[in-house]
N, C-alpha and C. Protein backbone atom coordinates (compact mmCIF):
# COMPACT_ATOMS: atom_id res chain seq x y z
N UNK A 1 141.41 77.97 97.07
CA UNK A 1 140.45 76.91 97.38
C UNK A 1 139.42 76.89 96.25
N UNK A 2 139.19 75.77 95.80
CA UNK A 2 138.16 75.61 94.56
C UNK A 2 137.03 76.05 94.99
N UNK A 3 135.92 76.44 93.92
CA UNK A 3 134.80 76.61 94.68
C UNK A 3 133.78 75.57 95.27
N UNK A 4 134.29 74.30 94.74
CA UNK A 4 133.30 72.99 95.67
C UNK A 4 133.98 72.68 96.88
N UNK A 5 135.30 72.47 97.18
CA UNK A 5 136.14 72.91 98.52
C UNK A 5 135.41 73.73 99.17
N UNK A 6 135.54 75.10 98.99
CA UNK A 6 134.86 75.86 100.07
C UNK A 6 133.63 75.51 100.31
N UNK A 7 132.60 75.15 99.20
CA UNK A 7 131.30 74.77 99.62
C UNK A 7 131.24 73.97 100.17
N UNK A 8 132.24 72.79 99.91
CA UNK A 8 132.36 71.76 101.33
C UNK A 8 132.77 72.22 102.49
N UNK A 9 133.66 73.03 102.46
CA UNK A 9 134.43 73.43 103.89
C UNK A 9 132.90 74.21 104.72
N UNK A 10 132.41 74.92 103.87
CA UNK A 10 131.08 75.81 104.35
C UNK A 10 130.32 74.60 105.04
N UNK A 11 129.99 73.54 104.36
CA UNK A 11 128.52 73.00 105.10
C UNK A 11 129.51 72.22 105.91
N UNK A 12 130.22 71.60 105.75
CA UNK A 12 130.99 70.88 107.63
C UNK A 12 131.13 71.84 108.51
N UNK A 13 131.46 73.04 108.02
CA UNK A 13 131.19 73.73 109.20
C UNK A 13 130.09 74.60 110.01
N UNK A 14 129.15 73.48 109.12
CA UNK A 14 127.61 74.04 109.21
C UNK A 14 127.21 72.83 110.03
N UNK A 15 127.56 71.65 109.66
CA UNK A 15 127.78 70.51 110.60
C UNK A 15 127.91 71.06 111.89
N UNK A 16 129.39 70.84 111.91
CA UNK A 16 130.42 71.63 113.38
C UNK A 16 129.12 72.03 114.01
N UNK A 17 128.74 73.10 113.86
CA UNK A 17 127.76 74.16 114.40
C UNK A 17 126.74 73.34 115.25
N UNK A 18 125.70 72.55 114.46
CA UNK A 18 124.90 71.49 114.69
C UNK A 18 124.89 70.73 115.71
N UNK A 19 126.38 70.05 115.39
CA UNK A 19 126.99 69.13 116.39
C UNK A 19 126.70 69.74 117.73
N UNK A 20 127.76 70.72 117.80
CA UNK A 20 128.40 71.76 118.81
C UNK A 20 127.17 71.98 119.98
N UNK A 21 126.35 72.51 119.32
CA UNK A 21 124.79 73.19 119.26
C UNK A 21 123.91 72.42 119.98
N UNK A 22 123.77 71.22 119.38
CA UNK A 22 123.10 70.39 119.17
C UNK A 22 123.01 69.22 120.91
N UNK A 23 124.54 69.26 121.25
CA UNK A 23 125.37 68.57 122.32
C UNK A 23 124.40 69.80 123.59
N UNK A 24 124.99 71.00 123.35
CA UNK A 24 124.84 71.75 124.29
C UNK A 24 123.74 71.78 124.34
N UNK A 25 122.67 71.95 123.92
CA UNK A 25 121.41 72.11 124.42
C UNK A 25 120.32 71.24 124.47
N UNK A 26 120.68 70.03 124.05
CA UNK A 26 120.22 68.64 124.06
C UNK A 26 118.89 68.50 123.04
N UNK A 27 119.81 68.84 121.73
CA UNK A 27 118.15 69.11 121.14
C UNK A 27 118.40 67.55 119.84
N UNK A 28 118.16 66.39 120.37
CA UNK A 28 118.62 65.48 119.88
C UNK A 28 117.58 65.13 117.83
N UNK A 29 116.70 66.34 117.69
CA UNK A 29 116.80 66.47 116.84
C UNK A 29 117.57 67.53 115.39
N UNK A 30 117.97 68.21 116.29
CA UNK A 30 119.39 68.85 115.30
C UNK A 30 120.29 67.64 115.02
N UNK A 31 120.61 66.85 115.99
CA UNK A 31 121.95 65.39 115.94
C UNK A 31 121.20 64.59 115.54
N UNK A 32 120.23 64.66 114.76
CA UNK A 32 119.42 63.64 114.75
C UNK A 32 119.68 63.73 112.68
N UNK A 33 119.25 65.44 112.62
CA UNK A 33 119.81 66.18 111.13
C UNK A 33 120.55 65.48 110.71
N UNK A 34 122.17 65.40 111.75
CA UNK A 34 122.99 65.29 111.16
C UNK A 34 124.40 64.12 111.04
N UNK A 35 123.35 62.85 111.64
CA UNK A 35 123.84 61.66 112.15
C UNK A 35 123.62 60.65 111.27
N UNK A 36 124.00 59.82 110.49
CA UNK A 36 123.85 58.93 109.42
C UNK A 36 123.08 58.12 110.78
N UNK A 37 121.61 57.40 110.06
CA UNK A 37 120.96 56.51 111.23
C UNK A 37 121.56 55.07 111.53
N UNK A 38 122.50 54.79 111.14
CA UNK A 38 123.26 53.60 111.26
C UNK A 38 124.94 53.57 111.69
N UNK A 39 125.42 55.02 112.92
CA UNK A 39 126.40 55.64 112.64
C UNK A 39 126.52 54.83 114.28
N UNK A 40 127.71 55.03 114.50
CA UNK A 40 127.63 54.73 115.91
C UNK A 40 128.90 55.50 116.77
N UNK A 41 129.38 55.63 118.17
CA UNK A 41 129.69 56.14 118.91
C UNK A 41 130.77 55.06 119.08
N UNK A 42 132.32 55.25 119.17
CA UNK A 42 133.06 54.62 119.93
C UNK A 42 133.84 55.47 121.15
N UNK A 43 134.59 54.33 121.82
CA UNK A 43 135.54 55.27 123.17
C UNK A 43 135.89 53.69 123.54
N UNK A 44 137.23 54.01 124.10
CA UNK A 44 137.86 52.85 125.11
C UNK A 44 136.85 53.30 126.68
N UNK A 45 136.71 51.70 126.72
CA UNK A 45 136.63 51.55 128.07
C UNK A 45 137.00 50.73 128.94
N UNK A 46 136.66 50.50 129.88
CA UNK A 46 137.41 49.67 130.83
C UNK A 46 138.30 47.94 130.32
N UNK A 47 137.11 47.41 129.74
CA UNK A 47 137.14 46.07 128.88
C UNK A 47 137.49 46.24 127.20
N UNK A 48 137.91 47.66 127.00
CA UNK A 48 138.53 47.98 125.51
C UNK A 48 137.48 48.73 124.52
N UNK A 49 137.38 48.41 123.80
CA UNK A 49 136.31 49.80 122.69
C UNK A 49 134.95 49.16 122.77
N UNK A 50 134.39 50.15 123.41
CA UNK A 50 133.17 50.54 123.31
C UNK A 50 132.32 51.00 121.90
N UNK A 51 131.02 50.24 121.24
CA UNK A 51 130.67 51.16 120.20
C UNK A 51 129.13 51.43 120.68
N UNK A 52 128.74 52.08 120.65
CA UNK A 52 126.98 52.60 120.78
C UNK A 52 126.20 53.05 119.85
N UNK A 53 125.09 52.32 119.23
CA UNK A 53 124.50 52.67 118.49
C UNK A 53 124.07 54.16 118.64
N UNK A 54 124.14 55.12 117.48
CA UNK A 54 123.76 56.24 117.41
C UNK A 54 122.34 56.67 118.10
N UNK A 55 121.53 55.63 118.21
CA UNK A 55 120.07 55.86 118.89
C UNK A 55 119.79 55.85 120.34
N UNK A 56 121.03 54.64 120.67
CA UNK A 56 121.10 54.79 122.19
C UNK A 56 122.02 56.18 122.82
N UNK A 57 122.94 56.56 121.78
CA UNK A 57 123.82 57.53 122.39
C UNK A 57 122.33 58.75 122.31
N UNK A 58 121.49 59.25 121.26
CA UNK A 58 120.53 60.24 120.96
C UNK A 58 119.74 59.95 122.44
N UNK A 59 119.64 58.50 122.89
CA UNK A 59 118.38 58.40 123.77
C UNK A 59 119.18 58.97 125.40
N UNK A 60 120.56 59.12 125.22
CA UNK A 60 121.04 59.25 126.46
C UNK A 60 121.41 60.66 126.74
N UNK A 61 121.44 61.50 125.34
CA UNK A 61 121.20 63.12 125.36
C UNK A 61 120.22 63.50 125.59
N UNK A 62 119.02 62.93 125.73
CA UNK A 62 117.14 63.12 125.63
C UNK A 62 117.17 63.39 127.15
N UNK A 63 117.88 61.83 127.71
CA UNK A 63 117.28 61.84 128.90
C UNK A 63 118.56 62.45 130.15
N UNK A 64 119.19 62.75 129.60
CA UNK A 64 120.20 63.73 130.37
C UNK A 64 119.93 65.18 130.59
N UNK A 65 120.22 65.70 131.74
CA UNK A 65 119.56 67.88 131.81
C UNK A 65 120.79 68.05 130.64
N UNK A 66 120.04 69.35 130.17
CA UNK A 66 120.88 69.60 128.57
C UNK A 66 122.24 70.55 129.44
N UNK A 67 123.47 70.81 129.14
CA UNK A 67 124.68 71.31 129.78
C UNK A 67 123.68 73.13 129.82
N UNK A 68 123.24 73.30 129.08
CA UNK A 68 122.44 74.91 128.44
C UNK A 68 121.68 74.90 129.53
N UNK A 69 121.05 74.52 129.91
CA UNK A 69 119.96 74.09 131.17
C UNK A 69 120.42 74.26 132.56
N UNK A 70 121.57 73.85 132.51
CA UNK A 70 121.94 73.58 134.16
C UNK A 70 122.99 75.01 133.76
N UNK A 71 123.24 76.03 133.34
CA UNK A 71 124.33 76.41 133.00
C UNK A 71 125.67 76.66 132.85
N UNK A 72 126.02 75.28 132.73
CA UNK A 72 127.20 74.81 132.34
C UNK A 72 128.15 75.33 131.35
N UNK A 73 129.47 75.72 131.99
CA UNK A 73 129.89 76.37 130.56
C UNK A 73 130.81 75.53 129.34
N UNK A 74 130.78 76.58 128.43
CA UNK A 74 130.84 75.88 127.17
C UNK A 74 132.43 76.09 126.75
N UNK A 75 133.23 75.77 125.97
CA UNK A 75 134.66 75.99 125.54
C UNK A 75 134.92 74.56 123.95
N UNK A 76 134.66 75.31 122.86
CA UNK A 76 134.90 74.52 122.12
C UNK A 76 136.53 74.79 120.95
N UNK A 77 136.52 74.35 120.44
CA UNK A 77 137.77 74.44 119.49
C UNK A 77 137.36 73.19 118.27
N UNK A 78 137.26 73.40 117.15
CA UNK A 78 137.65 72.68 116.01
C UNK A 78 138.98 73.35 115.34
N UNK A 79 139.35 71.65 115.72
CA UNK A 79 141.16 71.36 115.64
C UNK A 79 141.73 71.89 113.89
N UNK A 80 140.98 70.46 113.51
CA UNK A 80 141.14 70.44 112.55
C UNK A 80 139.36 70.34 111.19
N UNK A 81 139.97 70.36 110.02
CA UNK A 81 138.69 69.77 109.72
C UNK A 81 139.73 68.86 108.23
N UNK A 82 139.96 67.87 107.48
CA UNK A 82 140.29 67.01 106.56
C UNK A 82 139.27 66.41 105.77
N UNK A 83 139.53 66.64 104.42
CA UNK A 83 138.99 66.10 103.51
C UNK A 83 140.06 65.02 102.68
N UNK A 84 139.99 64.17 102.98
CA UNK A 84 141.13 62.84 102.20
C UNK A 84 140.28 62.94 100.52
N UNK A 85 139.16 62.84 100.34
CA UNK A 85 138.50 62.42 99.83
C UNK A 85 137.29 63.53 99.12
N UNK A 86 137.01 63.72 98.20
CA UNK A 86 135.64 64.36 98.02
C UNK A 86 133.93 63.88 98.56
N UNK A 87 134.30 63.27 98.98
CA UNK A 87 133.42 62.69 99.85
C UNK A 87 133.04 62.10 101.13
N UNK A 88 134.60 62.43 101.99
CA UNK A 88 134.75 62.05 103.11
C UNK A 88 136.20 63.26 104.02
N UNK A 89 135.01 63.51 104.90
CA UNK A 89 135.99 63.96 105.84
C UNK A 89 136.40 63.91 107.18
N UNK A 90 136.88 64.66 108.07
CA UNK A 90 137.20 64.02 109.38
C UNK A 90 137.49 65.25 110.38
N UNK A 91 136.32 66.06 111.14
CA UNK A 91 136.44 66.68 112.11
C UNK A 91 137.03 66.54 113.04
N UNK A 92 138.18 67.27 114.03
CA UNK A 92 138.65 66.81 115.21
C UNK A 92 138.57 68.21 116.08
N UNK A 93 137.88 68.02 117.15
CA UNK A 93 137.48 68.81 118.15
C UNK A 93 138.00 68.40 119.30
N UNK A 94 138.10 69.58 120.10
CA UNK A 94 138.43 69.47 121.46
C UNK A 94 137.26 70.47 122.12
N UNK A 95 136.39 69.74 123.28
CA UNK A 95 135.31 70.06 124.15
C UNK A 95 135.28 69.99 125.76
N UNK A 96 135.08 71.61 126.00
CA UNK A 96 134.80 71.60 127.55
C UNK A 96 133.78 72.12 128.00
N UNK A 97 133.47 70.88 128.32
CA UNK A 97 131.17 71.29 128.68
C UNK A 97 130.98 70.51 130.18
N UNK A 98 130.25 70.54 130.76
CA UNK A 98 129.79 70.30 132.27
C UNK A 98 131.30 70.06 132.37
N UNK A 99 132.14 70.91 132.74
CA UNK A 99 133.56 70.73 133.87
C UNK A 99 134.30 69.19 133.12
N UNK A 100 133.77 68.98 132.07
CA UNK A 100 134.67 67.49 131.50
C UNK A 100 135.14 68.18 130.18
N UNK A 101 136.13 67.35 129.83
CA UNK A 101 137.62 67.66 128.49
C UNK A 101 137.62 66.95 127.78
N UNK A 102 136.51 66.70 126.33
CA UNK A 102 136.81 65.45 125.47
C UNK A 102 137.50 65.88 124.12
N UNK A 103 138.25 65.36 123.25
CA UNK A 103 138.62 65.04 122.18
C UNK A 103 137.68 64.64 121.15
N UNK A 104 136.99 65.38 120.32
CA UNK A 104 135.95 64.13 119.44
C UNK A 104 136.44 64.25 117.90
N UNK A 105 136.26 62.71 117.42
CA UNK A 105 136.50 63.27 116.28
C UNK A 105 135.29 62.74 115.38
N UNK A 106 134.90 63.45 114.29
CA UNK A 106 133.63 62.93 113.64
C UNK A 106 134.25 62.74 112.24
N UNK A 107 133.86 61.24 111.85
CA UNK A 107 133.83 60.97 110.68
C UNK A 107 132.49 61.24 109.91
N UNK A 108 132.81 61.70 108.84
CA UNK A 108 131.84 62.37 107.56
C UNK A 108 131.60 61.64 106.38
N UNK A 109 130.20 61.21 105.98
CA UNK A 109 130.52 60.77 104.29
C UNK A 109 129.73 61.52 103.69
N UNK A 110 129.62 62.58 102.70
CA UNK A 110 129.09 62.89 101.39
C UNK A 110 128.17 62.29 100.57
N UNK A 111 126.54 62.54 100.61
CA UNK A 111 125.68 61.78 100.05
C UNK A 111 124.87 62.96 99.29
N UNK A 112 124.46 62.83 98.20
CA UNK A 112 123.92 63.35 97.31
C UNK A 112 123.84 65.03 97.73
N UNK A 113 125.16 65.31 98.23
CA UNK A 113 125.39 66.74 98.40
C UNK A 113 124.97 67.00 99.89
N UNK A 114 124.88 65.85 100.68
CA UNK A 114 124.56 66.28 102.36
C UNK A 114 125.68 65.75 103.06
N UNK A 115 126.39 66.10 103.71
CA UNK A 115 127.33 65.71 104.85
C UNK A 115 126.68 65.29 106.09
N UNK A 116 126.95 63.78 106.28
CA UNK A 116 126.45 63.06 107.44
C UNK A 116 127.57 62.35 108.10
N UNK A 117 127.08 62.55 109.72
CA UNK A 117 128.32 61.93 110.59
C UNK A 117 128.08 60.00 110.63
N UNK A 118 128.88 59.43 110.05
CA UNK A 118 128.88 58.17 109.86
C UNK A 118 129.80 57.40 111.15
N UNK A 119 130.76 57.75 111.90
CA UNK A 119 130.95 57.74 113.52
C UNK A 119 131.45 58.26 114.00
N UNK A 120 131.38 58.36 115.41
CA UNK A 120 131.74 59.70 116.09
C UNK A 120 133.00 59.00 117.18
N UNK A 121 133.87 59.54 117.71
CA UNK A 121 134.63 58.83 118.57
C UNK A 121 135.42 60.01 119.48
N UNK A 122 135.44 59.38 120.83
CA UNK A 122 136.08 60.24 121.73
C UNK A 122 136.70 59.53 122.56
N UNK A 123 137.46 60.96 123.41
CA UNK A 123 138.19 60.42 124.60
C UNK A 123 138.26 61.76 125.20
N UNK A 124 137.57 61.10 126.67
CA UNK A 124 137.63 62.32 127.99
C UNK A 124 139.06 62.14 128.30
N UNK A 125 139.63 63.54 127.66
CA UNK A 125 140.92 63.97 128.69
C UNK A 125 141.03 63.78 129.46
N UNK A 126 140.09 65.19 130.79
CA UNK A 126 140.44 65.02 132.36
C UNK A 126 139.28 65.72 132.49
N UNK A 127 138.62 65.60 134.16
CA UNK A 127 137.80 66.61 134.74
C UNK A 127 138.66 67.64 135.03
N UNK A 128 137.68 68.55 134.73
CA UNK A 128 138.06 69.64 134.62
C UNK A 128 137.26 70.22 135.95
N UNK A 129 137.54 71.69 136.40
CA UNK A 129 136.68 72.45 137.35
C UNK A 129 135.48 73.22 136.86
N UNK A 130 134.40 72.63 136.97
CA UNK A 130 133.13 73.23 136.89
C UNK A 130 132.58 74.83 136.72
């Protein structure tokens, strides 16, 4: 692995962490670090894809009890992590937090040496048992 590879591989998975971190304990300024401010949230829903501005998804972690809080347990896995690009990559996680099973995957772009999530997208598996 080159040494700007690993230094990339290092800070996405300094990301990861953030993310991860960030979800669980509802600290919507860590995701706040590490969210391009113009990034947004997709998922199918009932009437087909859903997108949410990154501010409304931040305002709905604020006002939600953080999973850390209620003590909810945690179960993460990063799947994969892909770099197509020197400047773009593509996290894929699998998450089990309050008794639910999502899939996320975060798209990444590379800006003057900072890795920012430019959109995020999921899909709840299944409920799971609490």
């Amino acid at each position: 692995m080159s040494g700007q590879v690993h230094e990339d591989h290092s800070l996405l998975l300094e990301v990861w962490k953030d993310y991860s971190d960030g979800i669980y304990a509802g600290d919507v300024g860590k995701l706040e670090r590490i969210f391009h401010p113009s990034s947004s949230m997709f998922y199918n829903g009932d009437e087909g894809i859903v997108a949410v501005p990154i501010k409304e998804y931040l305002s709905m972690v604020a006002n939600r009890p953080a999973p850390e809080r209620t003590g909810a347990s945690r179960r993460e896995k990063l799947v994969s992590i892909a770099m197509p690009s020197p400047d773009n990559a593509v996290l894929t996680a699998t998450i089990l937090i309050s008794g639910k099973s999502f899939t996320d995957q975060l798209v990444l772009l590379k800006q003057s040496g900072r890795w920012l999530i430019v959109a995020k997208t999921y899909h709840l598996d299944s409920v799971a048992e609490a």
